[in-house]
PDB file of N, CA and C in Angstrom:
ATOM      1  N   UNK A   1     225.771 175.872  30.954  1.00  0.00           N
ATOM      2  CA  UNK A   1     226.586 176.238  32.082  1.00  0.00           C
ATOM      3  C   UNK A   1     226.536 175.185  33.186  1.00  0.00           C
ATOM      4  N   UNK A   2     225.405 174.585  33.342  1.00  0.00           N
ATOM      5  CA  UNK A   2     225.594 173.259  34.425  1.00  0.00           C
ATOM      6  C   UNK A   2     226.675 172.324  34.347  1.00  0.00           C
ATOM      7  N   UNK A   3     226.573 171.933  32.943  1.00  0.00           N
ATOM      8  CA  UNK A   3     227.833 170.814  32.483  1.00  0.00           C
ATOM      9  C   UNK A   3     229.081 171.326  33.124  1.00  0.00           C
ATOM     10  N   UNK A   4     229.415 172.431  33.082  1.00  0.00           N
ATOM     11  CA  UNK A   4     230.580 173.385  33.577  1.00  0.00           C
ATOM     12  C   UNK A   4     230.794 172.852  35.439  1.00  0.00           C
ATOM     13  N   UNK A   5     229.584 173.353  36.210  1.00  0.00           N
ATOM     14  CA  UNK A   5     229.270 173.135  37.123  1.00  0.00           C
ATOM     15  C   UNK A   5     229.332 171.805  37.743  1.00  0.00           C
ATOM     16  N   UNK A   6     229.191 170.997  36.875  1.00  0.00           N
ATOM     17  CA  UNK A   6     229.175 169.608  37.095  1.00  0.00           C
ATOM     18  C   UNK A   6     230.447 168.954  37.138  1.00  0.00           C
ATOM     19  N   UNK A   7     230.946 169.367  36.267  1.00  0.00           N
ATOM     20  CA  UNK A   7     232.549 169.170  35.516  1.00  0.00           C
ATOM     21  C   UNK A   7     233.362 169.544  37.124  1.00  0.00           C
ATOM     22  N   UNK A   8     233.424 170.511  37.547  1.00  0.00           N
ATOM     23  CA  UNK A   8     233.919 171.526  38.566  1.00  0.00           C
ATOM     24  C   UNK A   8     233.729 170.889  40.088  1.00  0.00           C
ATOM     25  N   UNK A   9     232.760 170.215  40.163  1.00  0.00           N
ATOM     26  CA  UNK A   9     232.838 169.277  41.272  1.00  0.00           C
ATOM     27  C   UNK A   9     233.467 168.094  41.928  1.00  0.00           C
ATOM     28  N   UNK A  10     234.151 167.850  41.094  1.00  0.00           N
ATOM     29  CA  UNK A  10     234.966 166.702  41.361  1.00  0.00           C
ATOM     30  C   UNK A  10     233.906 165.383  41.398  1.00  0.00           C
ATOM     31  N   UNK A  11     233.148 165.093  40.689  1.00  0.00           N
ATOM     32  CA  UNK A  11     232.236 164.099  41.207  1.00  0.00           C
ATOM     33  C   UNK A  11     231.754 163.125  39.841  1.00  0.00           C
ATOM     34  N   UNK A  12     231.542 161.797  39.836  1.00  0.00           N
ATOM     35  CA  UNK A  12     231.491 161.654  38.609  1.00  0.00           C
ATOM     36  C   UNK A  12     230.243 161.862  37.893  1.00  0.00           C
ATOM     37  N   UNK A  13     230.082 161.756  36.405  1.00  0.00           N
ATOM     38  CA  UNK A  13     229.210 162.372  35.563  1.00  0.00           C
ATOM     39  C   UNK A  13     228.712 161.360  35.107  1.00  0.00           C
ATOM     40  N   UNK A  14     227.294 161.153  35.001  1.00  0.00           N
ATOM     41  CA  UNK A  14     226.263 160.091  34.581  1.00  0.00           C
ATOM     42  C   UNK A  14     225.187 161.154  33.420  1.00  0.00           C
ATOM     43  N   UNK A  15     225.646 161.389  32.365  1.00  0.00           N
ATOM     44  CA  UNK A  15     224.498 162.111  30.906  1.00  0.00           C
ATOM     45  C   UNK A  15     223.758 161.524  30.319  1.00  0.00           C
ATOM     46  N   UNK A  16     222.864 162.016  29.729  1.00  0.00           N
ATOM     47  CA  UNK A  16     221.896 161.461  28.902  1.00  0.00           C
ATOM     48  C   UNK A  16     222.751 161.944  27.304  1.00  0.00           C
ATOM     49  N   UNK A  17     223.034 161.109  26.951  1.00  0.00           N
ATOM     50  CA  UNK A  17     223.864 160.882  25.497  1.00  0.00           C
ATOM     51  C   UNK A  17     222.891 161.487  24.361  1.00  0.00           C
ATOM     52  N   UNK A  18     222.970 162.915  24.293  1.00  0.00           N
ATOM     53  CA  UNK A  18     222.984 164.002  23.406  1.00  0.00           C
ATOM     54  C   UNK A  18     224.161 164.488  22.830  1.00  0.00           C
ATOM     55  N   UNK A  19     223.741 164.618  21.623  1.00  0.00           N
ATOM     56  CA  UNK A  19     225.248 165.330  20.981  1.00  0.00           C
ATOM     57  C   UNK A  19     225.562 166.328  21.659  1.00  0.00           C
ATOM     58  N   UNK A  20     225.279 167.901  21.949  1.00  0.00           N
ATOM     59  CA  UNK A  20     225.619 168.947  22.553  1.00  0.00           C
ATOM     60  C   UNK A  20     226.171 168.497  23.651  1.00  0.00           C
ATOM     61  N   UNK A  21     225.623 167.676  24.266  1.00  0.00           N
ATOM     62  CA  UNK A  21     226.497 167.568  25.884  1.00  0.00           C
ATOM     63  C   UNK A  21     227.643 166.509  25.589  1.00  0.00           C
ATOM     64  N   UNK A  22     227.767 165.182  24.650  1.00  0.00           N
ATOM     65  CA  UNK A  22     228.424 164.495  23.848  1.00  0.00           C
ATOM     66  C   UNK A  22     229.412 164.794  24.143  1.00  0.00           C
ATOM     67  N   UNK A  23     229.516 166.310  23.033  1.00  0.00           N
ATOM     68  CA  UNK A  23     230.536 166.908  22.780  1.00  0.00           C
ATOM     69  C   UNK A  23     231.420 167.190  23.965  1.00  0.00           C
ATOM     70  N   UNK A  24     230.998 167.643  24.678  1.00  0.00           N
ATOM     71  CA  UNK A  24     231.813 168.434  25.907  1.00  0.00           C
ATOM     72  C   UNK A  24     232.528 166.931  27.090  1.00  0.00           C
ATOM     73  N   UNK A  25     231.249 166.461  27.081  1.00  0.00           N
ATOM     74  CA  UNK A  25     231.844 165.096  28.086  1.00  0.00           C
ATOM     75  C   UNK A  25     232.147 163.504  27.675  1.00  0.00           C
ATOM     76  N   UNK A  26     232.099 163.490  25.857  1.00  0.00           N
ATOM     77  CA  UNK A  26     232.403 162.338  25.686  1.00  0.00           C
ATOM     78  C   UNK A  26     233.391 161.606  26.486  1.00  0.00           C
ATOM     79  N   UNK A  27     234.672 162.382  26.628  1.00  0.00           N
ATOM     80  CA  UNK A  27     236.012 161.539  27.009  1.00  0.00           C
ATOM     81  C   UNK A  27     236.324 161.808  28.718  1.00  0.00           C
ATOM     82  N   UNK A  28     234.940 162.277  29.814  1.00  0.00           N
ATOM     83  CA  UNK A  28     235.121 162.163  31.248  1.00  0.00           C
ATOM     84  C   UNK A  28     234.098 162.107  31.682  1.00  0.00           C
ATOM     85  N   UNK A  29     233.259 161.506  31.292  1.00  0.00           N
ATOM     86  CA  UNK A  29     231.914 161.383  32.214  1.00  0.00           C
ATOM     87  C   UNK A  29     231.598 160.072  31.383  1.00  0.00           C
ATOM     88  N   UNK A  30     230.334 159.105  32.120  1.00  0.00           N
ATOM     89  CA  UNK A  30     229.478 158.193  31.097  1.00  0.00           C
ATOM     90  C   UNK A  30     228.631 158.615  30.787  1.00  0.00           C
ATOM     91  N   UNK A  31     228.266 158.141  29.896  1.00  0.00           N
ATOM     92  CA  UNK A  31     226.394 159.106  28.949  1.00  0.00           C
ATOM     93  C   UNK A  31     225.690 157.320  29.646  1.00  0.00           C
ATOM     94  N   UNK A  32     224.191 157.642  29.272  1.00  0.00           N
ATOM     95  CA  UNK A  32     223.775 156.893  29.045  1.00  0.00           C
ATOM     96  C   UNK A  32     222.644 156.841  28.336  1.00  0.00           C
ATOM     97  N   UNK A  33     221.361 156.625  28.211  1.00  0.00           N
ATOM     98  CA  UNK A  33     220.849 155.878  26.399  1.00  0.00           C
ATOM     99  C   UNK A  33     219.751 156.799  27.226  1.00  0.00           C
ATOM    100  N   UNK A  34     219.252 158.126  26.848  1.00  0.00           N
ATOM    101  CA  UNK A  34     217.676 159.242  26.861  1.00  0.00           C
ATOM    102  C   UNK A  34     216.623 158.143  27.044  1.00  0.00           C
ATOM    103  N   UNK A  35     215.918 158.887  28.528  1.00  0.00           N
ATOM    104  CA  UNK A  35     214.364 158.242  28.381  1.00  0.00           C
ATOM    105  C   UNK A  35     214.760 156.534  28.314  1.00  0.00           C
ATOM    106  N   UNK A  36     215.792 155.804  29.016  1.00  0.00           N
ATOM    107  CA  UNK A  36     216.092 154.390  29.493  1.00  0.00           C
ATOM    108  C   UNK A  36     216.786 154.411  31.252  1.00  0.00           C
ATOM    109  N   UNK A  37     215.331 154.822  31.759  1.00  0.00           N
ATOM    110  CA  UNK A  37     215.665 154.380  33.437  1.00  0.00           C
ATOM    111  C   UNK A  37     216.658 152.910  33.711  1.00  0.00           C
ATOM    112  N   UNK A  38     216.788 152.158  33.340  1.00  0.00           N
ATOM    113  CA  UNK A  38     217.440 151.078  33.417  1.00  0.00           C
ATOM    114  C   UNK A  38     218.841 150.973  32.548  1.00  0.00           C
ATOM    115  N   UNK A  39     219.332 151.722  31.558  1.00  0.00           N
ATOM    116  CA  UNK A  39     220.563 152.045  31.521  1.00  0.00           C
ATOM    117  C   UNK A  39     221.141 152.906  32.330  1.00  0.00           C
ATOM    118  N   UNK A  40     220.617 154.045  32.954  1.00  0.00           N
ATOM    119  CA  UNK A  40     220.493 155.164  33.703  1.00  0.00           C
ATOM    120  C   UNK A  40     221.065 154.451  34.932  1.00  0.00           C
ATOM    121  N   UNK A  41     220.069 153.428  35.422  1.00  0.00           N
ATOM    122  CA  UNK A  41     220.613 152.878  36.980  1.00  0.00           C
ATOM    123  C   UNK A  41     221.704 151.875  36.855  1.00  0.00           C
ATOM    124  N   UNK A  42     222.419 151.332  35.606  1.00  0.00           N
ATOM    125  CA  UNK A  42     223.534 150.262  35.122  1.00  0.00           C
ATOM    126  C   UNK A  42     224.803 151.404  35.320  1.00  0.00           C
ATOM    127  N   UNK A  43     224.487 152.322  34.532  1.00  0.00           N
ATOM    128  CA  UNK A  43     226.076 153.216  34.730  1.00  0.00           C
ATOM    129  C   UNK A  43     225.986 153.838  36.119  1.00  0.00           C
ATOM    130  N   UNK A  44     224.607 154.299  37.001  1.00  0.00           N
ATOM    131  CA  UNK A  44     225.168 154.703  38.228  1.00  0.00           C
ATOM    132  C   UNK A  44     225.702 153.277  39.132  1.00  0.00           C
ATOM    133  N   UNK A  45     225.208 152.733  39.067  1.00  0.00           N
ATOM    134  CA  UNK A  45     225.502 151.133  39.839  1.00  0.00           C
ATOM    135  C   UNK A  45     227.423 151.020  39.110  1.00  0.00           C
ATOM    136  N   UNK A  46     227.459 151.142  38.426  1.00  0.00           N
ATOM    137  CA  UNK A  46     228.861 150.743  37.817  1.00  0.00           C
ATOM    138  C   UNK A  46     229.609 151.709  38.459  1.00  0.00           C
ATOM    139  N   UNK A  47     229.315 153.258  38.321  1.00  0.00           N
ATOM    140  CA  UNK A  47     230.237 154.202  39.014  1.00  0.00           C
ATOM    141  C   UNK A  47     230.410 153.887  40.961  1.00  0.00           C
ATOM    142  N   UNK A  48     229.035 153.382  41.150  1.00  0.00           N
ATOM    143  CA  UNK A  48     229.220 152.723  42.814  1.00  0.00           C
ATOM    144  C   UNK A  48     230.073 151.516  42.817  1.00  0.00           C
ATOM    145  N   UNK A  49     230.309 150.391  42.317  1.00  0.00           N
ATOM    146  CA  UNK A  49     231.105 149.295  42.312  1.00  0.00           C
ATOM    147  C   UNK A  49     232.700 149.549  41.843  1.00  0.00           C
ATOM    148  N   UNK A  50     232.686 150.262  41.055  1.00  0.00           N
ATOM    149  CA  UNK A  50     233.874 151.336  40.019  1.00  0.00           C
ATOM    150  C   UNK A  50     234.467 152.654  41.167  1.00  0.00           C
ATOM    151  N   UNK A  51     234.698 152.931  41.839  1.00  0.00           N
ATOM    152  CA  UNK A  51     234.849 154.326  42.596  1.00  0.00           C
ATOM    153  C   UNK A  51     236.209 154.507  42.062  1.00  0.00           C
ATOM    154  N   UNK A  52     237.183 153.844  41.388  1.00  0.00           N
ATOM    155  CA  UNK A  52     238.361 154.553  41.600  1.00  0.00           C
ATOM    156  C   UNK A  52     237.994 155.021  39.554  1.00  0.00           C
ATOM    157  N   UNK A  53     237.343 154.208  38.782  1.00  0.00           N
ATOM    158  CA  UNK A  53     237.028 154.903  37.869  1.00  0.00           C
ATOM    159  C   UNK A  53     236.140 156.358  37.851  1.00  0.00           C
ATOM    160  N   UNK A  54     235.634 156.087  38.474  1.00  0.00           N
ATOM    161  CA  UNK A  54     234.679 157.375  38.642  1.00  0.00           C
ATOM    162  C   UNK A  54     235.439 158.579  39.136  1.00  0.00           C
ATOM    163  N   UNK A  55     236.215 158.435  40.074  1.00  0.00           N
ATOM    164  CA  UNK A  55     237.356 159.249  40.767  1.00  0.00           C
ATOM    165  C   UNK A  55     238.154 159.592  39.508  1.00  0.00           C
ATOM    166  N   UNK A  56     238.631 158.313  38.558  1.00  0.00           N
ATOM    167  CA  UNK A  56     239.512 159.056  37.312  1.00  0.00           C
ATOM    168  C   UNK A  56     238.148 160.091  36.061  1.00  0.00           C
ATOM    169  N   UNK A  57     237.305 159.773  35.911  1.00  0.00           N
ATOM    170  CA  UNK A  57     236.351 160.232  35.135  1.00  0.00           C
ATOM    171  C   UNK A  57     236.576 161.685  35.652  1.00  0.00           C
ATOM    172  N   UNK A  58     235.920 161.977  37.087  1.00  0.00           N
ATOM    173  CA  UNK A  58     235.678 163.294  37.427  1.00  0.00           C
ATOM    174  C   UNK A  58     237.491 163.852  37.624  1.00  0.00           C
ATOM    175  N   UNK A  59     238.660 163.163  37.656  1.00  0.00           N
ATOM    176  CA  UNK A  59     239.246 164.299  37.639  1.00  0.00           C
ATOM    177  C   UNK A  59     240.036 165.010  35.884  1.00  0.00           C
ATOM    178  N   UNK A  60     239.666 163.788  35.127  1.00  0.00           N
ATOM    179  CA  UNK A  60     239.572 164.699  33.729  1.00  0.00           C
ATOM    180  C   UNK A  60     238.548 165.488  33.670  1.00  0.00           C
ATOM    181  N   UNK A  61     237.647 165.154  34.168  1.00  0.00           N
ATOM    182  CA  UNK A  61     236.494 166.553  33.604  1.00  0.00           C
ATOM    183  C   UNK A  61     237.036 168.130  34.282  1.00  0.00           C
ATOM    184  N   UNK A  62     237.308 167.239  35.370  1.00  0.00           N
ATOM    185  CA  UNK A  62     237.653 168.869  36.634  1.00  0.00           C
ATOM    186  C   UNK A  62     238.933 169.336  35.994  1.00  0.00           C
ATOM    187  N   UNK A  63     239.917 168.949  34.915  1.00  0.00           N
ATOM    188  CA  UNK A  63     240.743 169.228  34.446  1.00  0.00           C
ATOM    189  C   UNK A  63     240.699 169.939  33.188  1.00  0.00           C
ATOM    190  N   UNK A  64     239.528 169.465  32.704  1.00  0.00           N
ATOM    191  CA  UNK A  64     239.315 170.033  31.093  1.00  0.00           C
ATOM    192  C   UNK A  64     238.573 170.929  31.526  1.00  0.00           C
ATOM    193  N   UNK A  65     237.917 171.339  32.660  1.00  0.00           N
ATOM    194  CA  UNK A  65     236.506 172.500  32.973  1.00  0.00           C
ATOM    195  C   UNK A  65     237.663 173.733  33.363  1.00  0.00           C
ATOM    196  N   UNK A  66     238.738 172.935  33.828  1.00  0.00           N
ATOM    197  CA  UNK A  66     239.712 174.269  34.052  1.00  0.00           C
ATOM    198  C   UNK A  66     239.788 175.210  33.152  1.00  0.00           C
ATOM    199  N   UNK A  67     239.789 174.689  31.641  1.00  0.00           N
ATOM    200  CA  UNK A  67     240.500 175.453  30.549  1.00  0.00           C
ATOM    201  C   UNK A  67     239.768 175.996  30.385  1.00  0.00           C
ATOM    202  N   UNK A  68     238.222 176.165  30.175  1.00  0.00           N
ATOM    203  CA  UNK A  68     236.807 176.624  30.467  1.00  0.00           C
ATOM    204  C   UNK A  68     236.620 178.080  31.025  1.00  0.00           C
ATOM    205  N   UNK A  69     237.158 178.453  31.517  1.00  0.00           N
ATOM    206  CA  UNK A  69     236.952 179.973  32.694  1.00  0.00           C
ATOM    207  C   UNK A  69     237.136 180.986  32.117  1.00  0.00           C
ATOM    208  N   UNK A  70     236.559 182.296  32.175  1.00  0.00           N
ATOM    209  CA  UNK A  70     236.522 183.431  31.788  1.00  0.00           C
ATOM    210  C   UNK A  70     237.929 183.971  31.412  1.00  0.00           C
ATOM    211  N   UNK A  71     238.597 183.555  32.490  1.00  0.00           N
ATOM    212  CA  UNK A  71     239.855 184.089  32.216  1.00  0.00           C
ATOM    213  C   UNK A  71     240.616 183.234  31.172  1.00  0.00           C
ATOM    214  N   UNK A  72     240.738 181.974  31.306  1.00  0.00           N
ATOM    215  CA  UNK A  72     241.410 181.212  30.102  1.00  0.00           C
ATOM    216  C   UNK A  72     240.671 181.699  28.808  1.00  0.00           C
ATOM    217  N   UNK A  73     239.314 181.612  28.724  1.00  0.00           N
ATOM    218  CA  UNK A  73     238.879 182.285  27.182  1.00  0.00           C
ATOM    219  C   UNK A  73     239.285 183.487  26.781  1.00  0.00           C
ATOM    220  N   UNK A  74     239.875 184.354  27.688  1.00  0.00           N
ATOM    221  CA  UNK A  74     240.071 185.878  27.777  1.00  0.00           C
ATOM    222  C   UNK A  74     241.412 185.756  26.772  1.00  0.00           C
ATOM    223  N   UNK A  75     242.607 185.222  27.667  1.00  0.00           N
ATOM    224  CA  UNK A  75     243.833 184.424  27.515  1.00  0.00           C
ATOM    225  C   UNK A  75     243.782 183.916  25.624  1.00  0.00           C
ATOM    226  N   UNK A  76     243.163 183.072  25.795  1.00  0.00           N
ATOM    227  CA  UNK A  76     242.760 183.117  23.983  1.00  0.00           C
ATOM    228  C   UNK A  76     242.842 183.051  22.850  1.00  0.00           C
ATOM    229  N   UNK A  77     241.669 184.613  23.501  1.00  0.00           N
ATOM    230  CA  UNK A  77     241.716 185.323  22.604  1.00  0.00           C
ATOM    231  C   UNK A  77     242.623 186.329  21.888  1.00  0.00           C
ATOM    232  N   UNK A  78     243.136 186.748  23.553  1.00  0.00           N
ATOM    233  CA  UNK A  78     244.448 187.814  23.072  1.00  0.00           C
ATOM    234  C   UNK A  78     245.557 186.851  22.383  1.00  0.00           C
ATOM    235  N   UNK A  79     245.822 185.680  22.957  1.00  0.00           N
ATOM    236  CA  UNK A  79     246.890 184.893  22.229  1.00  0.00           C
ATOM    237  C   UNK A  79     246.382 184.985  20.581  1.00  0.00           C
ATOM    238  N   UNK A  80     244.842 184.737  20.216  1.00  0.00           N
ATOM    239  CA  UNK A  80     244.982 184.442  18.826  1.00  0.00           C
ATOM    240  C   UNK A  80     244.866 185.790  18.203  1.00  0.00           C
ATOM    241  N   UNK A  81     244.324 187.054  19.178  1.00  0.00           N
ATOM    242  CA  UNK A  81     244.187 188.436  18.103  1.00  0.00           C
ATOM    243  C   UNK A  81     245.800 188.873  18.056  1.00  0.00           C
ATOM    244  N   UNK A  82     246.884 188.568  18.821  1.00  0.00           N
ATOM    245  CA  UNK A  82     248.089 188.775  18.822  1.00  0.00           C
ATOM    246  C   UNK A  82     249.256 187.855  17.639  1.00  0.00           C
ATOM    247  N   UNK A  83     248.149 186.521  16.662  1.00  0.00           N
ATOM    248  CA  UNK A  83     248.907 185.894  15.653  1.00  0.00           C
ATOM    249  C   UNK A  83     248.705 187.184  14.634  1.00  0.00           C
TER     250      UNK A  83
END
């Protein structure tokens, strides 16, 4: 649920490149390389020099976290129990 939270902020996303979270933020956030403080501080340094990328990063995420919400999953479902 954080990723969600994170997504929802408008702000950009710096991960530790796990599949589970992978999944969700490959294509709007940067990952970077688990347990490597120094890749860790390369992609935040890049999102500080980068601001209008980072600005595009967080507003796909804040776009895809939309589809995300109780009510869109609700939405759905009735769409697919209604095929």
């Amino acid at each position: 649920m954080k990723v969600y939270e994170y997504m929802f902020s408008k702000k950009p996303i710096v991960y530790s490149n796990l599949p589970i979270i992978d999944e969700m933020l490959f294509d709007c956030a940067i990952s970077s390389i688990p347990d490597n403080p120094k890749d860790l501080a390369n992609k935040i340094t890049y999102l500080y020099e980068n601001p209008e990328a980072g600005r595009k990063l967080a507003d796909k995420a804040f776009l895809k976290v939309l589809g995300c919400t109780w009510d869109k999953r609700a939405e759905n479902i009735v769409k697919f129990v209604k095929l």
